[in-house]
N, C-alpha and C. Protein backbone atom coordinates (compact mmCIF):
# COMPACT_ATOMS: atom_id res chain seq x y z
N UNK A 1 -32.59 -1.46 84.36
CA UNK A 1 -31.38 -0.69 84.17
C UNK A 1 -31.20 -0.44 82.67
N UNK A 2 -30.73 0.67 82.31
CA UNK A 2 -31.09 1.14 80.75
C UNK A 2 -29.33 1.03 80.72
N UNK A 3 -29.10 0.30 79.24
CA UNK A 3 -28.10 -0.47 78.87
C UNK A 3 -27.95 0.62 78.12
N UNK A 4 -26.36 0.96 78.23
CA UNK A 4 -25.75 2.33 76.82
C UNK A 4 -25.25 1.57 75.90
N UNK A 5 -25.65 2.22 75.09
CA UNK A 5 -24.86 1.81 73.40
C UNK A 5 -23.65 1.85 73.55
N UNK A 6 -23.02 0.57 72.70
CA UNK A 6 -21.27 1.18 72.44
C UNK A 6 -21.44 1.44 70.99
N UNK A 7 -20.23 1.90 70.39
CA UNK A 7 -19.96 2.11 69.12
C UNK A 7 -20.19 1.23 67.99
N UNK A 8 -20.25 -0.25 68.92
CA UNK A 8 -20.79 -1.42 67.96
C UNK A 8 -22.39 -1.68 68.21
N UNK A 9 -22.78 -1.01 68.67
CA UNK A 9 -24.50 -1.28 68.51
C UNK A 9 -25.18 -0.10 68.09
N UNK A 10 -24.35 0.93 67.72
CA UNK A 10 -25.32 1.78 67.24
C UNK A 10 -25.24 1.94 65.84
N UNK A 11 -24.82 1.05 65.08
CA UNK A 11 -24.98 0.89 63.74
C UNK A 11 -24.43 1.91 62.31
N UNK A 12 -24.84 1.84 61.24
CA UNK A 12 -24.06 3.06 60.46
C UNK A 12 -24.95 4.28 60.12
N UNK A 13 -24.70 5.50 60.31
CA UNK A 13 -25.30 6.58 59.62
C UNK A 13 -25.72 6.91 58.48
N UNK A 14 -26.49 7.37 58.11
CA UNK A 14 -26.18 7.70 55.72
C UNK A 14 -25.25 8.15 55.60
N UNK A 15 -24.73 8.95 56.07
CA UNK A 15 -23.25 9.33 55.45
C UNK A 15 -22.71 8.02 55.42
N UNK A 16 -22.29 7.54 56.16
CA UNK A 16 -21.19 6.69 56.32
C UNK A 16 -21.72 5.51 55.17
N UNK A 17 -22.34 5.23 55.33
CA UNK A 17 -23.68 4.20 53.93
C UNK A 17 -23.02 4.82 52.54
N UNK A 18 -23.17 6.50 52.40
CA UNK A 18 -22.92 6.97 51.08
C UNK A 18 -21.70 6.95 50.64
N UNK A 19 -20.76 7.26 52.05
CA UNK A 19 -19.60 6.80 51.73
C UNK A 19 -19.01 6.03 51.44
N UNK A 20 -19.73 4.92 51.77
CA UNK A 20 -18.67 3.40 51.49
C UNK A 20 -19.56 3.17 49.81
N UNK A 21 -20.65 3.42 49.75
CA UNK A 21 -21.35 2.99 48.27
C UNK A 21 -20.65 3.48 47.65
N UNK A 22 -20.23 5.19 47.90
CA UNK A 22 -19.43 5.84 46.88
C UNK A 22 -18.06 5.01 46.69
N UNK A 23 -16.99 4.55 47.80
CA UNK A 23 -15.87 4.26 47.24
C UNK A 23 -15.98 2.82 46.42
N UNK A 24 -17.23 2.25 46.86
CA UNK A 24 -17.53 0.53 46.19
C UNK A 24 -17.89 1.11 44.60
N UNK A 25 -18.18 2.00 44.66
CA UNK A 25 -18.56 2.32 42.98
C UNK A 25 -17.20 2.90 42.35
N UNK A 26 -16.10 3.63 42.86
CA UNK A 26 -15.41 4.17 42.53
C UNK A 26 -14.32 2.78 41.99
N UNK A 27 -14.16 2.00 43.05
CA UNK A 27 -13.40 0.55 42.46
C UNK A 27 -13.95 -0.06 41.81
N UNK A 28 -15.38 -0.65 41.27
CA UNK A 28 -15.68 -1.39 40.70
C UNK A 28 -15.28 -0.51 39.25
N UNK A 29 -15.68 0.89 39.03
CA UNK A 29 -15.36 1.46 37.59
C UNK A 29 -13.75 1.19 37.51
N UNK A 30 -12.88 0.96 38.35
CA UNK A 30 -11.78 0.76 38.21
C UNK A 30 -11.66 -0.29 37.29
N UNK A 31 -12.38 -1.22 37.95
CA UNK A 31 -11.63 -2.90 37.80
C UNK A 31 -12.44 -2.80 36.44
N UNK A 32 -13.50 -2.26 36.16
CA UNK A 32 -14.60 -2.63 34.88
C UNK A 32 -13.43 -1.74 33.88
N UNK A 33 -12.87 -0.60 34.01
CA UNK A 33 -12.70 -0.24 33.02
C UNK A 33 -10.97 -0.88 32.46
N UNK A 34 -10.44 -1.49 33.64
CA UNK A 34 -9.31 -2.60 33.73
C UNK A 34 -9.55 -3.88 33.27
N UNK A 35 -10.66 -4.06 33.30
CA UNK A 35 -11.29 -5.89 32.68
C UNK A 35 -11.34 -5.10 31.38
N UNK A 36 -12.02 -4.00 30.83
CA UNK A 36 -12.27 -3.70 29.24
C UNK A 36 -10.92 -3.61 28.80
N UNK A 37 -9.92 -3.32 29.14
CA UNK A 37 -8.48 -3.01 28.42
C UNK A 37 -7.87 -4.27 28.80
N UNK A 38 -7.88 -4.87 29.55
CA UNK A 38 -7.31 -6.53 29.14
C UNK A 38 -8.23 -6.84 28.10
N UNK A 39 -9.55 -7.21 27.95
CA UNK A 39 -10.18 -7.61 26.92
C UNK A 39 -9.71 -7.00 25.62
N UNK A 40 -9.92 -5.86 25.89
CA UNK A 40 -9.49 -5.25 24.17
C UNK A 40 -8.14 -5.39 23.52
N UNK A 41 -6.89 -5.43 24.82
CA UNK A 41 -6.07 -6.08 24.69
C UNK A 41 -6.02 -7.44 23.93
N UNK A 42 -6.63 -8.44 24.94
CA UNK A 42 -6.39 -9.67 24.31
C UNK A 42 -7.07 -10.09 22.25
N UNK A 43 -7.80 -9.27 22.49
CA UNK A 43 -8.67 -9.49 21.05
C UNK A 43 -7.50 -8.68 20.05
N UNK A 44 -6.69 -7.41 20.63
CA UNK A 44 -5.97 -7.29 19.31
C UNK A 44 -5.26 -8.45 19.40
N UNK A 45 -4.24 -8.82 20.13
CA UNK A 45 -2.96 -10.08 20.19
C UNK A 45 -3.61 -10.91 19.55
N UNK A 46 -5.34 -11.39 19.35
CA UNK A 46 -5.69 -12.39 19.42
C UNK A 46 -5.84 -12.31 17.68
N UNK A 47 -6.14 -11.09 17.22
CA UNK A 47 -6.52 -10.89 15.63
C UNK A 47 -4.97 -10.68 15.22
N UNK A 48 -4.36 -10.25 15.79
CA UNK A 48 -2.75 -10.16 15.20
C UNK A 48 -2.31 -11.46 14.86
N UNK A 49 -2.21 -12.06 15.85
CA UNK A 49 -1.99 -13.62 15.55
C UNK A 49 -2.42 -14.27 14.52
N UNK A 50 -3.53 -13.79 14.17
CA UNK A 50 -4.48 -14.88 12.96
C UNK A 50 -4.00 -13.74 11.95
N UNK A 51 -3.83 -12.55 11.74
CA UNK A 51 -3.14 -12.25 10.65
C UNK A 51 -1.67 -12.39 10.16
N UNK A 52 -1.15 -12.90 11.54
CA UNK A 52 0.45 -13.16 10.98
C UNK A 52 0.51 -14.18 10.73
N UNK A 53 -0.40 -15.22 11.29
CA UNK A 53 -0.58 -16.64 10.46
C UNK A 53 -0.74 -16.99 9.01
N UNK A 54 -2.07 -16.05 8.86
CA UNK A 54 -2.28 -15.84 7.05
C UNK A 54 -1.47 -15.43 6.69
N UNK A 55 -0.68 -14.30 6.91
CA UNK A 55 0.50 -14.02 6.10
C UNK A 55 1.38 -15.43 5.53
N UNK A 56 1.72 -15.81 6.79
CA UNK A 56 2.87 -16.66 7.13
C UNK A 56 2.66 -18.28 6.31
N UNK A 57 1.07 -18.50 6.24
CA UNK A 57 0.50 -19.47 5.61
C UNK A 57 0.51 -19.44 4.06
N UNK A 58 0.37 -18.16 3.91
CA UNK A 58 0.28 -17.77 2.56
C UNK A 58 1.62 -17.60 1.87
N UNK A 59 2.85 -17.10 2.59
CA UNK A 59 4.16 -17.57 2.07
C UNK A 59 4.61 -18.61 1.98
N UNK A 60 4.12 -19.48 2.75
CA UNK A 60 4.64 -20.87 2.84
C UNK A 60 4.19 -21.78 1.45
N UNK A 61 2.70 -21.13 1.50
CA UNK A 61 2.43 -21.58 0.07
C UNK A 61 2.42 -21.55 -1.39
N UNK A 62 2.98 -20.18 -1.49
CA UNK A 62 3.81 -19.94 -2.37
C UNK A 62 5.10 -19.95 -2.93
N UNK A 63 6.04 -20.94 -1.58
CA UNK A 63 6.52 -21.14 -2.02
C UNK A 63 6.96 -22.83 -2.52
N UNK A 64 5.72 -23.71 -1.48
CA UNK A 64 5.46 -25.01 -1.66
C UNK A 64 5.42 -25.32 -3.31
N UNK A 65 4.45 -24.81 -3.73
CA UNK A 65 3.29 -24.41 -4.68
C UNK A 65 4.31 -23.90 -5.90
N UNK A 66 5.37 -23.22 -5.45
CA UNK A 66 6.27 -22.11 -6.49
C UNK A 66 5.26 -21.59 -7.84
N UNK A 67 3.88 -20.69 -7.32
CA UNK A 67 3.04 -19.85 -7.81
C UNK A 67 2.91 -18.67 -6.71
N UNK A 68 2.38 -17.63 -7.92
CA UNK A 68 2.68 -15.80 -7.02
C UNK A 68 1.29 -16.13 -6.18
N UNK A 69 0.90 -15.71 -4.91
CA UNK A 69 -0.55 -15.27 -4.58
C UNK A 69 -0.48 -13.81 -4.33
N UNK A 70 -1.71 -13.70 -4.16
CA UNK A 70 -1.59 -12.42 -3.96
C UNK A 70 -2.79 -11.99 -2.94
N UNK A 71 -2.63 -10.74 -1.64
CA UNK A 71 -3.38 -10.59 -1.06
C UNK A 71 -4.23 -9.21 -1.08
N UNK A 72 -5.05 -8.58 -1.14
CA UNK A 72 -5.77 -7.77 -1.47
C UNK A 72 -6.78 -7.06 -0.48
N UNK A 73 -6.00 -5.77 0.29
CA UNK A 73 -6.64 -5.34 1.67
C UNK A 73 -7.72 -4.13 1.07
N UNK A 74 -9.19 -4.65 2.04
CA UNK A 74 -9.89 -4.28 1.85
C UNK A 74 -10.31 -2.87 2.66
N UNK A 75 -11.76 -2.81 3.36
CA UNK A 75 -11.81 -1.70 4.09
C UNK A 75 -11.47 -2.22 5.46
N UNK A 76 -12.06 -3.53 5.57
CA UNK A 76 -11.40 -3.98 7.06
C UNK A 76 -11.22 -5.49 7.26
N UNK A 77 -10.53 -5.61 6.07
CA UNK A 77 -10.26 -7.06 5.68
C UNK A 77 -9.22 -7.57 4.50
N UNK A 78 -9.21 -8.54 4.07
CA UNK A 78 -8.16 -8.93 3.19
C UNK A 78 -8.37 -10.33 2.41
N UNK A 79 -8.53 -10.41 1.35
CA UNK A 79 -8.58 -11.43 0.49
C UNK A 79 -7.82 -12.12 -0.20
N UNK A 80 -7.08 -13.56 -0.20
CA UNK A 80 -6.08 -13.72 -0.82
C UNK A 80 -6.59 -14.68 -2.19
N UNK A 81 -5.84 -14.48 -3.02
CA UNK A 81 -6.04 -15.44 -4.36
C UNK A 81 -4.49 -15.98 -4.60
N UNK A 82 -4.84 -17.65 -5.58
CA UNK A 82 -3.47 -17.83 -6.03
C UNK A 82 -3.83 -17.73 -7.16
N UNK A 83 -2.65 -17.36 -7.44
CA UNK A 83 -2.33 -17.55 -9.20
C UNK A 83 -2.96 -18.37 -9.85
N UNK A 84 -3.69 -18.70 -10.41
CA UNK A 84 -4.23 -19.75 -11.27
C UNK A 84 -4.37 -19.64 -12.65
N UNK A 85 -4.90 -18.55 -13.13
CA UNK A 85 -5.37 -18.00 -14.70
C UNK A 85 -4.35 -17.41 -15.32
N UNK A 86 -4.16 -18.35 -16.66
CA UNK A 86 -3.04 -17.15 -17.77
C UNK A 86 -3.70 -16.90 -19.08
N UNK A 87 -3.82 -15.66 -19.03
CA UNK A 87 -4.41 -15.02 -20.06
C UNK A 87 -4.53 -15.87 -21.42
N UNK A 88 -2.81 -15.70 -21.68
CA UNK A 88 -2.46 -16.31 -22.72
C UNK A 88 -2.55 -17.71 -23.13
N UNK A 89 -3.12 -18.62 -21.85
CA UNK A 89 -3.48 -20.19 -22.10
C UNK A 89 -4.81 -20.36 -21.40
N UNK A 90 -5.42 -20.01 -21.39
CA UNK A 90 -6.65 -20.20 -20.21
C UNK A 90 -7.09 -21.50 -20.13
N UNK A 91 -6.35 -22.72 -20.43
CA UNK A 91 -7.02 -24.20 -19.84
C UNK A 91 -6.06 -24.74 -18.76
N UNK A 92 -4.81 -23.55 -18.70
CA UNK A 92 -3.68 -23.41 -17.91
C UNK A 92 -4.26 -23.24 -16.58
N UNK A 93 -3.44 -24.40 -15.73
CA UNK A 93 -3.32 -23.84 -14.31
C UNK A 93 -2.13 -23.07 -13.57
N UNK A 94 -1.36 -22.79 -14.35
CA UNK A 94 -0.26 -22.54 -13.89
C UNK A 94 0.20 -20.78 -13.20
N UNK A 95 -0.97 -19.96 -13.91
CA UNK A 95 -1.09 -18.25 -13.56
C UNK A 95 0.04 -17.52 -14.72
N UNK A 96 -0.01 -16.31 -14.70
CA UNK A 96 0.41 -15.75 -15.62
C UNK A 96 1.14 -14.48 -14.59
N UNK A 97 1.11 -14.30 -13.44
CA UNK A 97 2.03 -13.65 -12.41
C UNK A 97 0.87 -12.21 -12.42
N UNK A 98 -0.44 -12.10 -13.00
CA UNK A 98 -0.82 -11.29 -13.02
C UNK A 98 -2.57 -11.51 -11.94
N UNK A 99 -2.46 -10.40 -11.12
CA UNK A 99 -3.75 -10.31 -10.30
C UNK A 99 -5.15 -10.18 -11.49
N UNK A 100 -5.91 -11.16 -11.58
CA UNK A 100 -7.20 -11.58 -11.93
C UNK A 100 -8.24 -12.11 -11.15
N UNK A 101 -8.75 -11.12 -10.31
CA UNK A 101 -9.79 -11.23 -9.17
C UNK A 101 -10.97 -12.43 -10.11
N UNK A 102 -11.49 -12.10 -11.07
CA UNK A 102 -12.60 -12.54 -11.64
C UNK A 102 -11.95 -14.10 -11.47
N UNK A 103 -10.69 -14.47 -12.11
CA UNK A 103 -10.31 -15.79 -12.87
C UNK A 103 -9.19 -16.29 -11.92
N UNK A 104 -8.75 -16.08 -11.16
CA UNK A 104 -7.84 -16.65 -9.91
C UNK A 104 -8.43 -16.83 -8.90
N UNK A 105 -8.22 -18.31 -8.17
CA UNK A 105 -8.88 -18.97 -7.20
C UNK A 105 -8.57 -18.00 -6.08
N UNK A 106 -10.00 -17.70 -5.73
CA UNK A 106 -10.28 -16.97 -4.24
C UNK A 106 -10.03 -18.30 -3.14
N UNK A 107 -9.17 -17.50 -2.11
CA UNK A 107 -8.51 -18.33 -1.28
C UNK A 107 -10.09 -18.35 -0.09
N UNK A 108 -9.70 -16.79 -0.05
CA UNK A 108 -10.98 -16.55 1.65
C UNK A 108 -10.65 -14.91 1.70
N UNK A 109 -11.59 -14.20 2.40
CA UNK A 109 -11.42 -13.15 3.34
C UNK A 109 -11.18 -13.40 4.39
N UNK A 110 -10.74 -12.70 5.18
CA UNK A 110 -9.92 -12.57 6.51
C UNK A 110 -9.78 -11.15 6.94
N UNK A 111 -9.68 -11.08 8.28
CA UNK A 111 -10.62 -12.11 9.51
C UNK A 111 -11.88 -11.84 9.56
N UNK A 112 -12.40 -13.28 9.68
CA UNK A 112 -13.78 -13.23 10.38
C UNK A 112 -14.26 -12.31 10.79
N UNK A 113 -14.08 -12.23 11.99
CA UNK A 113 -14.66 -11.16 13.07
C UNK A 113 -13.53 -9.90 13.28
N UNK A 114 -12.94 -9.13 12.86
CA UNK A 114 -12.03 -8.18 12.96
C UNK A 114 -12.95 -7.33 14.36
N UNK A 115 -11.66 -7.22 15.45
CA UNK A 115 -12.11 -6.18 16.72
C UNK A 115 -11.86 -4.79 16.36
N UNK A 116 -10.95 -4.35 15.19
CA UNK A 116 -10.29 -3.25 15.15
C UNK A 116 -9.98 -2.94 13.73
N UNK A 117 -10.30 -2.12 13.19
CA UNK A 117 -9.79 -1.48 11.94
C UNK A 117 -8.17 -1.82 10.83
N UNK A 118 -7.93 -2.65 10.34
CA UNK A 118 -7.04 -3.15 9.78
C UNK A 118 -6.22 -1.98 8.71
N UNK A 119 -5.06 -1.55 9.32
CA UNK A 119 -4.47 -0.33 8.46
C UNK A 119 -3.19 -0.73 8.03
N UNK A 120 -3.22 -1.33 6.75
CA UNK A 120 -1.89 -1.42 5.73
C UNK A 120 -0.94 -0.19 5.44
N UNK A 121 -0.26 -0.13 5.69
CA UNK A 121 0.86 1.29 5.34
C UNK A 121 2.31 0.69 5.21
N UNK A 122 3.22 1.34 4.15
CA UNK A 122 4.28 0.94 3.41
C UNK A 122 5.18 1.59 3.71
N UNK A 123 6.70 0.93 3.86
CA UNK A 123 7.74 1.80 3.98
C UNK A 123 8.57 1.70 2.80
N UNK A 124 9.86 2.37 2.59
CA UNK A 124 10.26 2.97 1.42
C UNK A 124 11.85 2.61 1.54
N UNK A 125 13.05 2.32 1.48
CA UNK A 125 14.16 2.21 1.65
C UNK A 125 14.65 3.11 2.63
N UNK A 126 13.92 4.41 2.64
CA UNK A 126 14.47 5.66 3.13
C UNK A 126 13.79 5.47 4.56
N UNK A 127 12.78 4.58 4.77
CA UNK A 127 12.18 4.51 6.02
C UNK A 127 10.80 5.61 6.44
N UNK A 128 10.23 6.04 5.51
CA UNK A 128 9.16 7.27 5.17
C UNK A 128 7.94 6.24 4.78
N UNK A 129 6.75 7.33 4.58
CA UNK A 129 5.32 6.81 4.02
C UNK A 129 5.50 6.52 2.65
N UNK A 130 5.01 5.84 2.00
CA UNK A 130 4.72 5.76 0.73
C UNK A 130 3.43 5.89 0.80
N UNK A 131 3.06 6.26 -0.34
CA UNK A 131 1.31 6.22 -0.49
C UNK A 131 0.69 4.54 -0.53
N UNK A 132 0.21 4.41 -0.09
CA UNK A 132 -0.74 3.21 0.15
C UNK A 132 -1.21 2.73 -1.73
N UNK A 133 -2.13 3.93 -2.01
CA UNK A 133 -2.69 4.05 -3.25
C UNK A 133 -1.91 3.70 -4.27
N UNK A 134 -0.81 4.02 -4.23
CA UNK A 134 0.08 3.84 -5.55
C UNK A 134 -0.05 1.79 -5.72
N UNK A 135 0.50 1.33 -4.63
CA UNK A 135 0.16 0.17 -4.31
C UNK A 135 -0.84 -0.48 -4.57
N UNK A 136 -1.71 -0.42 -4.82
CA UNK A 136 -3.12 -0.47 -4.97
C UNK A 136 -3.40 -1.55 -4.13
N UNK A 137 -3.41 -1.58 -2.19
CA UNK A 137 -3.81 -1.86 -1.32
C UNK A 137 -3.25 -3.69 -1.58
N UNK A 138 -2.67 -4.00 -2.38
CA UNK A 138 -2.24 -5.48 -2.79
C UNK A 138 -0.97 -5.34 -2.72
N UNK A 139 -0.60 -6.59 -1.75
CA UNK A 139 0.42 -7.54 -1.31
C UNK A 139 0.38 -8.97 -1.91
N UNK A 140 2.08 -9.69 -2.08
CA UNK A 140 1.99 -10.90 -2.56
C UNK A 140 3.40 -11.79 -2.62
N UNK A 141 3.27 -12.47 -2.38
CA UNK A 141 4.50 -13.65 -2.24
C UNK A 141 4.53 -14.42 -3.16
N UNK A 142 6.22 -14.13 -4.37
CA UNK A 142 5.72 -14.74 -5.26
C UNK A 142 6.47 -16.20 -5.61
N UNK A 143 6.92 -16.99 -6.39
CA UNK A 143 7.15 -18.16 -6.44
C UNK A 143 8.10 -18.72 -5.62
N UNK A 144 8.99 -17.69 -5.04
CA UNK A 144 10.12 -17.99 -4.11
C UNK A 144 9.78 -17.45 -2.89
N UNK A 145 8.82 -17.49 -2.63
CA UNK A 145 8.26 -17.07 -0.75
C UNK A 145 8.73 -15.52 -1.23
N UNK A 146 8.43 -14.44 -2.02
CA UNK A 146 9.47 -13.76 -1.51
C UNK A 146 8.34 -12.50 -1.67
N UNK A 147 8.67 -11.09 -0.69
CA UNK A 147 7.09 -10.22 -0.51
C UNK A 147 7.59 -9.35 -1.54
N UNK A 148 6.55 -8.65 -2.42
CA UNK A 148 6.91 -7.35 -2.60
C UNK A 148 4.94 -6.95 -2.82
N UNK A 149 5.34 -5.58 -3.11
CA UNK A 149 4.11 -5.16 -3.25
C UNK A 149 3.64 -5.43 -5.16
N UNK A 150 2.35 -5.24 -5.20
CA UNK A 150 1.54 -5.31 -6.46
C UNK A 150 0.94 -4.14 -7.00
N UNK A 151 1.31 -3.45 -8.06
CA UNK A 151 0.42 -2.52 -8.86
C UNK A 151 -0.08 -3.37 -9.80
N UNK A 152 -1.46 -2.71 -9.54
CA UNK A 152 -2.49 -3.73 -10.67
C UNK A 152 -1.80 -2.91 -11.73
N UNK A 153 -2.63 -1.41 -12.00
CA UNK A 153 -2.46 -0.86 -13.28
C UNK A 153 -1.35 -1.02 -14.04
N UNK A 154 0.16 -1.51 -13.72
CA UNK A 154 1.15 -1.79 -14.36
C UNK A 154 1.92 -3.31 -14.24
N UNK A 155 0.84 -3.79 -13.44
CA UNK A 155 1.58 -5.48 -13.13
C UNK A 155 3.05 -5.45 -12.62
N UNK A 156 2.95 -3.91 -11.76
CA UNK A 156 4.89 -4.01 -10.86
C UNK A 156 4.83 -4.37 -9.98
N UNK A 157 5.92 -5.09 -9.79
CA UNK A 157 6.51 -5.93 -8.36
C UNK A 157 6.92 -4.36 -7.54
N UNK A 158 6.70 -4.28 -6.16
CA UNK A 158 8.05 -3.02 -5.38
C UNK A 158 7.96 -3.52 -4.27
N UNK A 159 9.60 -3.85 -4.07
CA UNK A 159 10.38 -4.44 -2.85
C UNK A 159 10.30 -3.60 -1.36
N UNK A 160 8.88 -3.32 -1.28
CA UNK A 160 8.97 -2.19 -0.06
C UNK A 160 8.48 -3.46 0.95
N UNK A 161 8.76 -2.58 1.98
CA UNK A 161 7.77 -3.42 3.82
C UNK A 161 6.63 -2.78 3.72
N UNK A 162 6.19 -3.88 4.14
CA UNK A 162 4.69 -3.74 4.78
C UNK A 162 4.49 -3.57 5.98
N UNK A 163 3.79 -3.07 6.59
CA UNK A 163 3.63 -2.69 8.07
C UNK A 163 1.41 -2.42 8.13
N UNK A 164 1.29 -3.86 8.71
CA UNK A 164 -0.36 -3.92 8.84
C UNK A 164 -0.22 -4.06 10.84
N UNK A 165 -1.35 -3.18 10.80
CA UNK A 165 -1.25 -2.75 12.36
C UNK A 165 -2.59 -2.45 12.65
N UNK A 166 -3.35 -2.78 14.01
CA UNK A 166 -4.70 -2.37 14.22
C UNK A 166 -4.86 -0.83 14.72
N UNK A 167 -6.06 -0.43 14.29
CA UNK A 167 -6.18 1.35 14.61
C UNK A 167 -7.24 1.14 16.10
N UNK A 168 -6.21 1.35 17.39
CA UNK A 168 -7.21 1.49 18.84
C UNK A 168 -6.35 2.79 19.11
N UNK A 169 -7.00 3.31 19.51
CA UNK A 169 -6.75 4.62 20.61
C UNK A 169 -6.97 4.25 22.17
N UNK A 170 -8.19 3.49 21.95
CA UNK A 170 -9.45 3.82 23.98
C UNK A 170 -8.18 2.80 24.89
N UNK A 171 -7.06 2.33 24.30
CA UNK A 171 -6.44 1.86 25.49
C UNK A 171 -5.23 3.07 25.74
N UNK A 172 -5.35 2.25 27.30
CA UNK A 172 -3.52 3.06 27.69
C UNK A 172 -2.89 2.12 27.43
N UNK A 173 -2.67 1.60 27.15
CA UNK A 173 -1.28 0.66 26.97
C UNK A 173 -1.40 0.16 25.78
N UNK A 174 -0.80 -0.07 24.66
CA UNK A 174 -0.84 -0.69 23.56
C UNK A 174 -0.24 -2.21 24.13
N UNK A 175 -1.11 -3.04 23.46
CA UNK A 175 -0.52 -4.69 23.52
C UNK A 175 0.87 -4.98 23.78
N UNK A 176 1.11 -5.60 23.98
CA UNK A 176 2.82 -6.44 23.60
C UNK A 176 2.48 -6.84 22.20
N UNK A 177 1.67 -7.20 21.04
CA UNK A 177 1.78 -7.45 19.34
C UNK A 177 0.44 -6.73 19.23
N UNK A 178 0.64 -5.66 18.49
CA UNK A 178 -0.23 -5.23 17.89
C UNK A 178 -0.19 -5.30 16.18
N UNK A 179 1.17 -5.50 15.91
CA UNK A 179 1.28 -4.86 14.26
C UNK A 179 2.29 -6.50 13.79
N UNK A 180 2.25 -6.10 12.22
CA UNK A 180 3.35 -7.13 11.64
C UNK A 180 3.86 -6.37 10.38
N UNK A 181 5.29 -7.14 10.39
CA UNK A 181 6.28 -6.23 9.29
C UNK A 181 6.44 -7.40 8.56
N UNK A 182 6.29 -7.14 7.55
CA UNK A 182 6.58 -8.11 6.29
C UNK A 182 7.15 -7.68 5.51
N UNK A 183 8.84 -8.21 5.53
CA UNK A 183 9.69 -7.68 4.87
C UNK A 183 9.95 -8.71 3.75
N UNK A 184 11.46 -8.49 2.90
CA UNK A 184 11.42 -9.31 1.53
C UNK A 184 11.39 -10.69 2.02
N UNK A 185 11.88 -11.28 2.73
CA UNK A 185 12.11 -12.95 2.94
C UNK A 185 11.58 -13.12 4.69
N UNK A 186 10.94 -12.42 5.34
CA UNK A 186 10.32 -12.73 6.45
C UNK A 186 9.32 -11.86 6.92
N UNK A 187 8.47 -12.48 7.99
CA UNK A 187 7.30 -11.74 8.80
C UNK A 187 7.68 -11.88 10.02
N UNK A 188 7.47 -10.66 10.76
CA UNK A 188 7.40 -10.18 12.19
C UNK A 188 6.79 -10.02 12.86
N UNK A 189 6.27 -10.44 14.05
CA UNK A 189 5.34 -9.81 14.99
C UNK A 189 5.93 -8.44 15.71
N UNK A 190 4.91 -7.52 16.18
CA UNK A 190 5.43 -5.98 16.94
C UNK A 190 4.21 -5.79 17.98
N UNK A 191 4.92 -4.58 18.12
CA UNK A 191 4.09 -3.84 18.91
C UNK A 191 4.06 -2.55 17.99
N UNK A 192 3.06 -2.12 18.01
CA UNK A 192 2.66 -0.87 17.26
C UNK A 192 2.53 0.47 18.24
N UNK A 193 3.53 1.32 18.06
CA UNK A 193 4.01 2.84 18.40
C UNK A 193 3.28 3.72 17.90
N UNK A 194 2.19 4.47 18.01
CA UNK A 194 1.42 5.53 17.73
C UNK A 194 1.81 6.36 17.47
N UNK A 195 2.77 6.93 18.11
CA UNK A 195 3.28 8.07 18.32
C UNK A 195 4.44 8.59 17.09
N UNK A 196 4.68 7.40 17.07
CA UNK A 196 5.82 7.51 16.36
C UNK A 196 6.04 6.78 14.88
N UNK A 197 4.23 5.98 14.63
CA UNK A 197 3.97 5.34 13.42
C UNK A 197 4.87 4.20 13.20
N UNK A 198 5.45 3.79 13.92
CA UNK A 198 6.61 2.23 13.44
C UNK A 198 5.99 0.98 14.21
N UNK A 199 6.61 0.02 13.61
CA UNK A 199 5.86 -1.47 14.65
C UNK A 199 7.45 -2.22 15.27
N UNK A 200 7.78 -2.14 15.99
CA UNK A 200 8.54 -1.90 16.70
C UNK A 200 8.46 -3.90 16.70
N UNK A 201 9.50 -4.76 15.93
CA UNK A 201 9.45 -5.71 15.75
C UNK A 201 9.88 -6.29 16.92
N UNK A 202 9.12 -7.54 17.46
CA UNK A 202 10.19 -8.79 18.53
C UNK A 202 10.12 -9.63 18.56
């Protein structure tokens, strides 16, 4: 007696094969391209953190210390020195309030491993750009914990904010901390607004 197939013994077609491969590929690019934006996520929060630390380490010690340091952003990094060298006494440890890369103790560069492009940009009383340049890319906390910016060429203090923030585009969602504001007597963690260029402190 010849036994009929049911619907469960006659197995799957190629279509039906291509179909299900196709939707198994369609979720896995999901979840892969959902695992890459948590990852890239976590690595900014994770480099934010270690830069609001240095900040935060570096005020603390200037004002332990009551000597200026000073920090010095590079192309994708940042170097801090303390005060150590005075021109005018050089067996002096005490600094002369003036940036001397050659003759002031190099602290370190920072960070290590940067995931993302490190972009220093300044605000102004009025809440606008300042040029970066005028600044000459140097920040510093000086004997009283306290921030302002550094012109080498004229050895001026200027009481502006700082606003250092990582440059990602490839996510949709920006972090919960991407950026930090370093104002005259404190540092902030943010989230960094693209759109709208501010770091949106919390």
């Amino acid at each position: 007696m010849k036994h009929k197939k049911t619907l469960k013994d006659r197995g799957f077609t190629l279509l039906e094969t291509v179909v299900v491969m196709g939707i198994a590929a369609i979720i896995t690019g999901i979840a892969v391209y959902g695992f890459q934006n948590i990852k890239s996520s976590t690595k900014i929060r994770t480099n934010t953190s270690d830069v609001y630390g240095d900040m935060l380490s570096t005020q603390i010690a200037s004002l332990t210390k009551k000597r200026m340091f000073f920090i010095v952003f590079g192309a994708n990094n940042y170097t801090t020195y303390e005060d150590t060298y005075n021109a005018a006494s050089p067996t002096s440890t005490e600094g002369d309030g003036i940036l001397q890369t050659a003759q002031d103790a190099n602290i370190g560069t920072y960070p290590k491993n940067p995931y993302y492009t490190i972009v220093l940009t300044t605000r102004n009383a009025a809440n606008t750009n300042d040029s970066v340049a005028a600044c000459d890319n140097t920040i510093c906390f000086d004997s009283q914990g306290l921030f302002s910016f550094y012109k080498t060429s004229n050895n001026l203090l200027y009481g502006l904010k700082a606003i250092i923030h990582f440059n990602f585009t490839n996510l949709s969602v920006a972090p919960e901390y991407s950026c930090i504001v370093i104002e005259k007597t404190r540092i902030l963690k943010g989230e960094w607004i693209s759109a709208n260029n501010v770091c949106a402190a919390k």
